[in-house]
PDB file of N, CA and C in Angstrom:
ATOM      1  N   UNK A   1       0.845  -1.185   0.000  1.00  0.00           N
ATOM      2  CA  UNK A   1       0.000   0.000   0.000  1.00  0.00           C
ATOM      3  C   UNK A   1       0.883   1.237   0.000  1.00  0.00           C
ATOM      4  N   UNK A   2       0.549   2.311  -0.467  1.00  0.00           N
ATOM      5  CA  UNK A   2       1.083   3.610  -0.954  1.00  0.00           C
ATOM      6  C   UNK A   2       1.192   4.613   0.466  1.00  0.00           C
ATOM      7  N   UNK A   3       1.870   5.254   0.568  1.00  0.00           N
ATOM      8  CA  UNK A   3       2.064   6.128   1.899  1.00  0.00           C
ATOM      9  C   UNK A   3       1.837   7.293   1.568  1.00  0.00           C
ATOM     10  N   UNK A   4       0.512   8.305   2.027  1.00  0.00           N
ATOM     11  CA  UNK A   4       0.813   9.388   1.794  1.00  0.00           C
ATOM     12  C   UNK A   4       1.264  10.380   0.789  1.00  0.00           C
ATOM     13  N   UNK A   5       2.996  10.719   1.554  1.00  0.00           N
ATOM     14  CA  UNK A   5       3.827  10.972   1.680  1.00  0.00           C
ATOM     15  C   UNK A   5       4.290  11.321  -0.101  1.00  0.00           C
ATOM     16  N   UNK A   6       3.980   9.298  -0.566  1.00  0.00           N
ATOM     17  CA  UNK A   6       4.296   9.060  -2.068  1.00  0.00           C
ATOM     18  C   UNK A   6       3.220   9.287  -3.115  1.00  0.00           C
ATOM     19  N   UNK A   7       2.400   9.720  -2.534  1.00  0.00           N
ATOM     20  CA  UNK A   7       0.919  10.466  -3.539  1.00  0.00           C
ATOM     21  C   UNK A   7       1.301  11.384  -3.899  1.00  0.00           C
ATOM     22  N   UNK A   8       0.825  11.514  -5.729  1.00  0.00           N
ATOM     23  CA  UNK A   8       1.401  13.034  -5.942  1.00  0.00           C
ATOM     24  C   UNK A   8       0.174  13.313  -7.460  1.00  0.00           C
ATOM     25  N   UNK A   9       0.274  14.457  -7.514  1.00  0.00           N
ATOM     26  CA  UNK A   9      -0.627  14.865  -8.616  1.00  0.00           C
ATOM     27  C   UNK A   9       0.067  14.135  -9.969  1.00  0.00           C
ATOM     28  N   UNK A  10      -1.347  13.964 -10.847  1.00  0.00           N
ATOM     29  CA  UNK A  10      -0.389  13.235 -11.696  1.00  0.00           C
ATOM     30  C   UNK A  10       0.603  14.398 -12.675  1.00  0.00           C
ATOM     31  N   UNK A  11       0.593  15.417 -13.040  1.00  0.00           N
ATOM     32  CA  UNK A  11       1.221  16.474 -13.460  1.00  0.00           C
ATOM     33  C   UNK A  11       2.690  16.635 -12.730  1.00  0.00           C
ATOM     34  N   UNK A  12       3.085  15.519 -11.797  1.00  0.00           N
ATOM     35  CA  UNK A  12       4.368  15.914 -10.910  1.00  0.00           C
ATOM     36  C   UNK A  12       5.158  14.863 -12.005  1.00  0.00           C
ATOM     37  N   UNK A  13       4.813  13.968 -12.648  1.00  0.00           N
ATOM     38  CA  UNK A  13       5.479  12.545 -13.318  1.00  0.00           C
ATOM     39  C   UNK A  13       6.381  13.139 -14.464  1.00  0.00           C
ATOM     40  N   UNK A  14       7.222  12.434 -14.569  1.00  0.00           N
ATOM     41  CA  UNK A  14       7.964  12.642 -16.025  1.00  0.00           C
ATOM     42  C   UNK A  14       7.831  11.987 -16.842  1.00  0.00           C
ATOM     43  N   UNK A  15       8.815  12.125 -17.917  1.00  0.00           N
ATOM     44  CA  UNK A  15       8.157  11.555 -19.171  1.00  0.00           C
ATOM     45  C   UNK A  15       8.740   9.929 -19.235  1.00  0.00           C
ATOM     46  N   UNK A  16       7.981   9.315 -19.263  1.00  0.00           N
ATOM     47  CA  UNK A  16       8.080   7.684 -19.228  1.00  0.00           C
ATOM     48  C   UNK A  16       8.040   6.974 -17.737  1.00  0.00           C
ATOM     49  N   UNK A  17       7.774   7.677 -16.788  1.00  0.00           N
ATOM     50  CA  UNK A  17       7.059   7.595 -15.272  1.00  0.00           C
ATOM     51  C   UNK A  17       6.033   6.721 -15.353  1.00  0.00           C
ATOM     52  N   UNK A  18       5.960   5.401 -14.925  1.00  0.00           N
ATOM     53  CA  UNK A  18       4.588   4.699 -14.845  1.00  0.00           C
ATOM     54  C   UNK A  18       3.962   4.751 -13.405  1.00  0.00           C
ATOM     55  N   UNK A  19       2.942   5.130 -12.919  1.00  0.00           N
ATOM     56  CA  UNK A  19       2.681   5.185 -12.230  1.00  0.00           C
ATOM     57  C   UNK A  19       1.055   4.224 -11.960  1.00  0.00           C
ATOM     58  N   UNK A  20       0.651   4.160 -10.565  1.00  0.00           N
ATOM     59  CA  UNK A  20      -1.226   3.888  -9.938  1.00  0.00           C
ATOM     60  C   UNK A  20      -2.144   4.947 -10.062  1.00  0.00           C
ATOM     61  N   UNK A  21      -3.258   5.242 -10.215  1.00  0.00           N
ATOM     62  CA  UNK A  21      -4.010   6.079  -9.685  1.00  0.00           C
ATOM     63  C   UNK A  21      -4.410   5.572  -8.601  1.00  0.00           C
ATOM     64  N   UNK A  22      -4.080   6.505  -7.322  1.00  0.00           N
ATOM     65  CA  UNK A  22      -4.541   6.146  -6.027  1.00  0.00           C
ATOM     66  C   UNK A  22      -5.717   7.011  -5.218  1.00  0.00           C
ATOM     67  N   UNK A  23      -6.211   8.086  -6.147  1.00  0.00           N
ATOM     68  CA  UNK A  23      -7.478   8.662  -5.783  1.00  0.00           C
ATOM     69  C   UNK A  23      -7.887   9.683  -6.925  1.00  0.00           C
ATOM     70  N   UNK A  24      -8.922   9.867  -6.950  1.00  0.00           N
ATOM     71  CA  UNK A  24      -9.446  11.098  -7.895  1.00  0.00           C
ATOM     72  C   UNK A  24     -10.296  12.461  -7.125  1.00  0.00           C
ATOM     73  N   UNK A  25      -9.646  13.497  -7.066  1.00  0.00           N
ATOM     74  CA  UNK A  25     -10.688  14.449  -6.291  1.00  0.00           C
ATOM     75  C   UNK A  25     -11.407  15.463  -7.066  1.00  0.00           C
ATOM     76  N   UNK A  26     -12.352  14.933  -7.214  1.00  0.00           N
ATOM     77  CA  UNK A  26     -12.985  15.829  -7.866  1.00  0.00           C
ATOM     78  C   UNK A  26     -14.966  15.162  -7.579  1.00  0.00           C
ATOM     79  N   UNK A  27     -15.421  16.489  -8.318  1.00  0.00           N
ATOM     80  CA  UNK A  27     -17.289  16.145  -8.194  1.00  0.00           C
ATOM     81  C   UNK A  27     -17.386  14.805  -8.769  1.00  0.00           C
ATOM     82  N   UNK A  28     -18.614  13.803  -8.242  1.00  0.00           N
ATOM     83  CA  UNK A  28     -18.710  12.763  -8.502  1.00  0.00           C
ATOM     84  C   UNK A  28     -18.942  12.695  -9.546  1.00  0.00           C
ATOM     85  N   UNK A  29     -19.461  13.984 -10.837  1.00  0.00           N
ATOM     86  CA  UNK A  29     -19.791  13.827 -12.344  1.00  0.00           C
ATOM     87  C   UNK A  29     -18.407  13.511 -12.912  1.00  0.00           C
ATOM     88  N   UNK A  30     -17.312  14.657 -12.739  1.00  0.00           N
ATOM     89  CA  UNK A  30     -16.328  14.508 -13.032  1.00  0.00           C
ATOM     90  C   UNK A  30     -15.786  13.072 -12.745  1.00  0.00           C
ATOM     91  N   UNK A  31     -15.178  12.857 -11.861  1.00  0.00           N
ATOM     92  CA  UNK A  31     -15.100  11.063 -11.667  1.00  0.00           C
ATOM     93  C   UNK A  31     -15.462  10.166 -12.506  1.00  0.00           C
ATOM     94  N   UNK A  32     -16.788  10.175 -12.428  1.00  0.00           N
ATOM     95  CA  UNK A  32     -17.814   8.871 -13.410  1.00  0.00           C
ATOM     96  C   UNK A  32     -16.901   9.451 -15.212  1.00  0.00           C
ATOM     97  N   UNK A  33     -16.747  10.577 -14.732  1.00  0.00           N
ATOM     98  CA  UNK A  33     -16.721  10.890 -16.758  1.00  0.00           C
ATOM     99  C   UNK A  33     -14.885  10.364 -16.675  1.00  0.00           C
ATOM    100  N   UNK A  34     -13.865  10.589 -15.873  1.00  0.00           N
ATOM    101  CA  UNK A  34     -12.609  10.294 -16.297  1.00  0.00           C
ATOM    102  C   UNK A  34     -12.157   8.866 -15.601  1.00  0.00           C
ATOM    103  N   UNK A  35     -13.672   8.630 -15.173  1.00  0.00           N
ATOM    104  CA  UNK A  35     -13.580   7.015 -15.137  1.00  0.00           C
ATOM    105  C   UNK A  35     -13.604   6.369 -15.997  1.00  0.00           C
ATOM    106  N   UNK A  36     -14.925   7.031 -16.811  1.00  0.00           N
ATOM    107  CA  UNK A  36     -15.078   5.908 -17.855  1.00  0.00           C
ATOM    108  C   UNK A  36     -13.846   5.784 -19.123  1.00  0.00           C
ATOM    109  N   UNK A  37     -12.740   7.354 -18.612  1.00  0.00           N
ATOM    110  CA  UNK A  37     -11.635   7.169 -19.851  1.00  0.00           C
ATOM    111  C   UNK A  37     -10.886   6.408 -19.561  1.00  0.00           C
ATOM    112  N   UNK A  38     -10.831   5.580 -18.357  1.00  0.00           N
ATOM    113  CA  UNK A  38      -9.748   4.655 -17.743  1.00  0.00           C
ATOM    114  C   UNK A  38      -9.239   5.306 -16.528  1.00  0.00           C
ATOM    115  N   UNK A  39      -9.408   6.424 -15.929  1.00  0.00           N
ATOM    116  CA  UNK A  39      -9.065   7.317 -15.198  1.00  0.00           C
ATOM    117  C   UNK A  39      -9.398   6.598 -13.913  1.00  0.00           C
ATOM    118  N   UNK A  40      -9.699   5.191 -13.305  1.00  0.00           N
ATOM    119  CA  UNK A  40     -10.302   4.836 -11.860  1.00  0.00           C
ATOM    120  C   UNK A  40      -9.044   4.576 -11.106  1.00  0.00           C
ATOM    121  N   UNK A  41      -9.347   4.585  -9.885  1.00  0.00           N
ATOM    122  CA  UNK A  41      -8.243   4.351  -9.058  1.00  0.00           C
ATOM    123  C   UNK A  41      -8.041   2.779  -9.086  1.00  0.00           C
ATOM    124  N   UNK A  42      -6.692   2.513  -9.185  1.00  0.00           N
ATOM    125  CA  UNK A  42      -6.200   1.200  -9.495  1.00  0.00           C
ATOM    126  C   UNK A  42      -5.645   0.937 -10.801  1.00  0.00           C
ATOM    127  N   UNK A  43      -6.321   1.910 -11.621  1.00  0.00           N
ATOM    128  CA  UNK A  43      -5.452   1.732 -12.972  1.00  0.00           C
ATOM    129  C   UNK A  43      -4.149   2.455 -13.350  1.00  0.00           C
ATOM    130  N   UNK A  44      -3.452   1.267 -14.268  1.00  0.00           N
ATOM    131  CA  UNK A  44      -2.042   2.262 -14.622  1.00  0.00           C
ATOM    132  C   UNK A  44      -2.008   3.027 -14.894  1.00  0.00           C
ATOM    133  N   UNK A  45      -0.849   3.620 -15.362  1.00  0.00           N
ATOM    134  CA  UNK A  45      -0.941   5.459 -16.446  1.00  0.00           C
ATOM    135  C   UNK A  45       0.270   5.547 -16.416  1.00  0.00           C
ATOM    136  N   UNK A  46       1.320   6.179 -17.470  1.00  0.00           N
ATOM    137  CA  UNK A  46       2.261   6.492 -18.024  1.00  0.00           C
ATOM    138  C   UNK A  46       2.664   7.758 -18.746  1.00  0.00           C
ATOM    139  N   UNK A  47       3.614   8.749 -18.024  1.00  0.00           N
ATOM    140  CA  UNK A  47       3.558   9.903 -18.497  1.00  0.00           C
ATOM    141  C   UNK A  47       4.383   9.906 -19.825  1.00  0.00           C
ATOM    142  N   UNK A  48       3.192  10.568 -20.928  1.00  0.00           N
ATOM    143  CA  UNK A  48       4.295  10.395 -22.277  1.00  0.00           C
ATOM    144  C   UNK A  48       4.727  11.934 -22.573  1.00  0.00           C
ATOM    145  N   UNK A  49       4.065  12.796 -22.299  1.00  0.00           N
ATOM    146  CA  UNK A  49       4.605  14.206 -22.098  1.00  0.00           C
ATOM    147  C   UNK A  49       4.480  15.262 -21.149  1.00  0.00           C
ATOM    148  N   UNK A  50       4.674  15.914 -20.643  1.00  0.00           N
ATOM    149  CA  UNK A  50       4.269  16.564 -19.203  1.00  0.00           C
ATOM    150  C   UNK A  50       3.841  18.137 -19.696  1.00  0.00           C
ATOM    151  N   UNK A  51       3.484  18.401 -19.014  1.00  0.00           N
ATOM    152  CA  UNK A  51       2.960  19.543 -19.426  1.00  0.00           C
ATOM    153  C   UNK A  51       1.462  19.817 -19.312  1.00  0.00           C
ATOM    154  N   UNK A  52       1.313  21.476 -19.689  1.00  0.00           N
ATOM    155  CA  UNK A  52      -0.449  21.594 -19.897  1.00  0.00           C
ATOM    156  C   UNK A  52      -0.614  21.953 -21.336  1.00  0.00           C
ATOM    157  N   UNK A  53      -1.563  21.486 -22.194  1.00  0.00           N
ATOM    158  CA  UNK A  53      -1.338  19.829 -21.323  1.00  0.00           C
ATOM    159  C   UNK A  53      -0.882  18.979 -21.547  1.00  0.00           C
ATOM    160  N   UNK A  54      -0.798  18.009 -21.033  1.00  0.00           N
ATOM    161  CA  UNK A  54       0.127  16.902 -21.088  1.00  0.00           C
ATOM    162  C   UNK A  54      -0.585  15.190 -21.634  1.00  0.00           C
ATOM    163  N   UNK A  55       0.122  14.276 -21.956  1.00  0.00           N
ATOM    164  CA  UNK A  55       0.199  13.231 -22.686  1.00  0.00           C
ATOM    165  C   UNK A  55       0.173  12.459 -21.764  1.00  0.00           C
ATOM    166  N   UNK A  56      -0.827  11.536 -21.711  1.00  0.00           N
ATOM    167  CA  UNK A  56      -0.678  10.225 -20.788  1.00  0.00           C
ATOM    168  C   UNK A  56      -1.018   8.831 -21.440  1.00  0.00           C
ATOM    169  N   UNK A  57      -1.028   8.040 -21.342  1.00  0.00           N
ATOM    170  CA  UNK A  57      -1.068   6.425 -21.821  1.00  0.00           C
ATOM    171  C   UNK A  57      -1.828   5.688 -20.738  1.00  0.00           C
ATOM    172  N   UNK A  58      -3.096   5.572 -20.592  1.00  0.00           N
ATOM    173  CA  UNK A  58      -3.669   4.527 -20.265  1.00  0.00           C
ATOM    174  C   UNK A  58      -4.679   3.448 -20.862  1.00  0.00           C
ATOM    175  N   UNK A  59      -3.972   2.317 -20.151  1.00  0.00           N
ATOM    176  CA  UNK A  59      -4.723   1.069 -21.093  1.00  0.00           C
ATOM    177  C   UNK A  59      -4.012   1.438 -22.438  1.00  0.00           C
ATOM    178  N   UNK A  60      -4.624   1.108 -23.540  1.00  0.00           N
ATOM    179  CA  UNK A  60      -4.350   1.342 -24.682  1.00  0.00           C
ATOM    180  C   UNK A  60      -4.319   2.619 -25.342  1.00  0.00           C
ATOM    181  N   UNK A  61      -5.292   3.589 -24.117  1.00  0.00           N
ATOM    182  CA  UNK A  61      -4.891   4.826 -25.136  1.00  0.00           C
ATOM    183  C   UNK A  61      -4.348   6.044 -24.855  1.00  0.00           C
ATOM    184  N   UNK A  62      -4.377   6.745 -25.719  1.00  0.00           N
ATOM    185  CA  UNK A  62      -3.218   7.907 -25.646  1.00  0.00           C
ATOM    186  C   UNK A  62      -4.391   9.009 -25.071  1.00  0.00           C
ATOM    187  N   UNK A  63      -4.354   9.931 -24.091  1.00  0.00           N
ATOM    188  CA  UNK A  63      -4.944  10.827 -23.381  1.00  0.00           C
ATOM    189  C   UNK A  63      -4.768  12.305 -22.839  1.00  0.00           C
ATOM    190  N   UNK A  64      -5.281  13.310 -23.812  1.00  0.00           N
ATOM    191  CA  UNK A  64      -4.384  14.483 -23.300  1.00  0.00           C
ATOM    192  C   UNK A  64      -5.083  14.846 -22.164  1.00  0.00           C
ATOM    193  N   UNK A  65      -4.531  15.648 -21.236  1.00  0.00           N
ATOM    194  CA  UNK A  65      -5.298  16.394 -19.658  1.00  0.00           C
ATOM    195  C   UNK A  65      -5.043  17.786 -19.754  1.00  0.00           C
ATOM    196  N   UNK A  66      -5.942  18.759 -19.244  1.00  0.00           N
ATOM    197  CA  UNK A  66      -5.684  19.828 -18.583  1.00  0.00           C
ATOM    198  C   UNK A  66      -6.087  20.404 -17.769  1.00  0.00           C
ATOM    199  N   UNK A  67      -6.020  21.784 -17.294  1.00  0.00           N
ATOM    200  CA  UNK A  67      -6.803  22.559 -16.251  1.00  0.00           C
ATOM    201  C   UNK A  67      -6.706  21.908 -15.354  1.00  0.00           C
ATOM    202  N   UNK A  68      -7.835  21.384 -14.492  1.00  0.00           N
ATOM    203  CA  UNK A  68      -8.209  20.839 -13.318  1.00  0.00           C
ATOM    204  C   UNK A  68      -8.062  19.413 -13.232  1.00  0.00           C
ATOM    205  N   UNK A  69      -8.056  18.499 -14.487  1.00  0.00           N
ATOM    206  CA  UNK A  69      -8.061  17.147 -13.978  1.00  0.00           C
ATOM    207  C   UNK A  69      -6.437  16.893 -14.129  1.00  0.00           C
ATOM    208  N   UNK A  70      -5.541  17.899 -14.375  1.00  0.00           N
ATOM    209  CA  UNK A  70      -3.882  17.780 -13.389  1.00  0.00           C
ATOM    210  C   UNK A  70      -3.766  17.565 -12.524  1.00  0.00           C
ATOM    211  N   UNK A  71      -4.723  18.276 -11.321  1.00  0.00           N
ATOM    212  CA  UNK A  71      -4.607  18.497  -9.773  1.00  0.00           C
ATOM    213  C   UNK A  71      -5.821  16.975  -9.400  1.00  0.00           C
ATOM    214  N   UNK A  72      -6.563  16.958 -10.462  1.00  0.00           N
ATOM    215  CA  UNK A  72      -7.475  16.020  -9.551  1.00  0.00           C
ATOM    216  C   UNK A  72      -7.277  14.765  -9.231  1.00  0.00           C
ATOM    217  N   UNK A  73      -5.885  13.977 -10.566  1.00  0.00           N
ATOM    218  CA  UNK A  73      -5.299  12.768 -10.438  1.00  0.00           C
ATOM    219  C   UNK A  73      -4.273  12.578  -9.798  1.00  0.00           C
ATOM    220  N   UNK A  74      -4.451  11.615  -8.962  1.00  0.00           N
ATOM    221  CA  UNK A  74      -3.334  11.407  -7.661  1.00  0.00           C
ATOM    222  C   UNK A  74      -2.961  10.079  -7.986  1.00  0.00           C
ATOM    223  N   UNK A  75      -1.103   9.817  -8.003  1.00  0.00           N
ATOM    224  CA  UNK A  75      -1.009   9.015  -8.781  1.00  0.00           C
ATOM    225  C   UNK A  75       0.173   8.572  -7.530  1.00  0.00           C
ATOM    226  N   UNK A  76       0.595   7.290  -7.572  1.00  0.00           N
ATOM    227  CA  UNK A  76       1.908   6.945  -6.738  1.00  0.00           C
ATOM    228  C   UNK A  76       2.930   5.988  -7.933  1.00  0.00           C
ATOM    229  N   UNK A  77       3.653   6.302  -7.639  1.00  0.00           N
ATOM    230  CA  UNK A  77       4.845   5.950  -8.643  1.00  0.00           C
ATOM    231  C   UNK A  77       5.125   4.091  -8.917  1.00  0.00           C
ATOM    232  N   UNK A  78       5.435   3.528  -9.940  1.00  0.00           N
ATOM    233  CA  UNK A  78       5.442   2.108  -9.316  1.00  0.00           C
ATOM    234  C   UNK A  78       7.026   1.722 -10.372  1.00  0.00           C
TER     235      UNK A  78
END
């Protein structure tokens, strides 16, 4: 299990960083909607470019982020 400590927004990762999602904070609409992109806690993710916004890899697909769902994905490093 993940400490704290090692939770970090996913916007902190670099490029080729695989990381968990270990929580999502945000309104429960938001959630359900970057759930259904693969966005749930427990799934992988892989930073392919950093930035706003930035490039991520989950599951099979390629995913850009910005604004607010930077801060809302909390990711621990693996």
């Amino acid at each position: 299990m993940s400490t704290a400590s090692a939770i970090k927004p996913i916007h902190c990762l670099k490029p080729g960083d695989c990381a968990v999602i270990e929580e999502v904070r945000a309104c429960e609409a938001e959630c359900h909607r970057l759930a259904s992109m693969g966005f749930g806690v427990g799934c992988l993710v892989r930073m392919l470019m950093p930035g706003s916004p930035c490039a991520v890899q989950v599951g099979d697909c390629r995913v850009m982020l910005r604004g607010e769902h930077l801060d809302a994905i909390h990711v621990s490093l693996i």
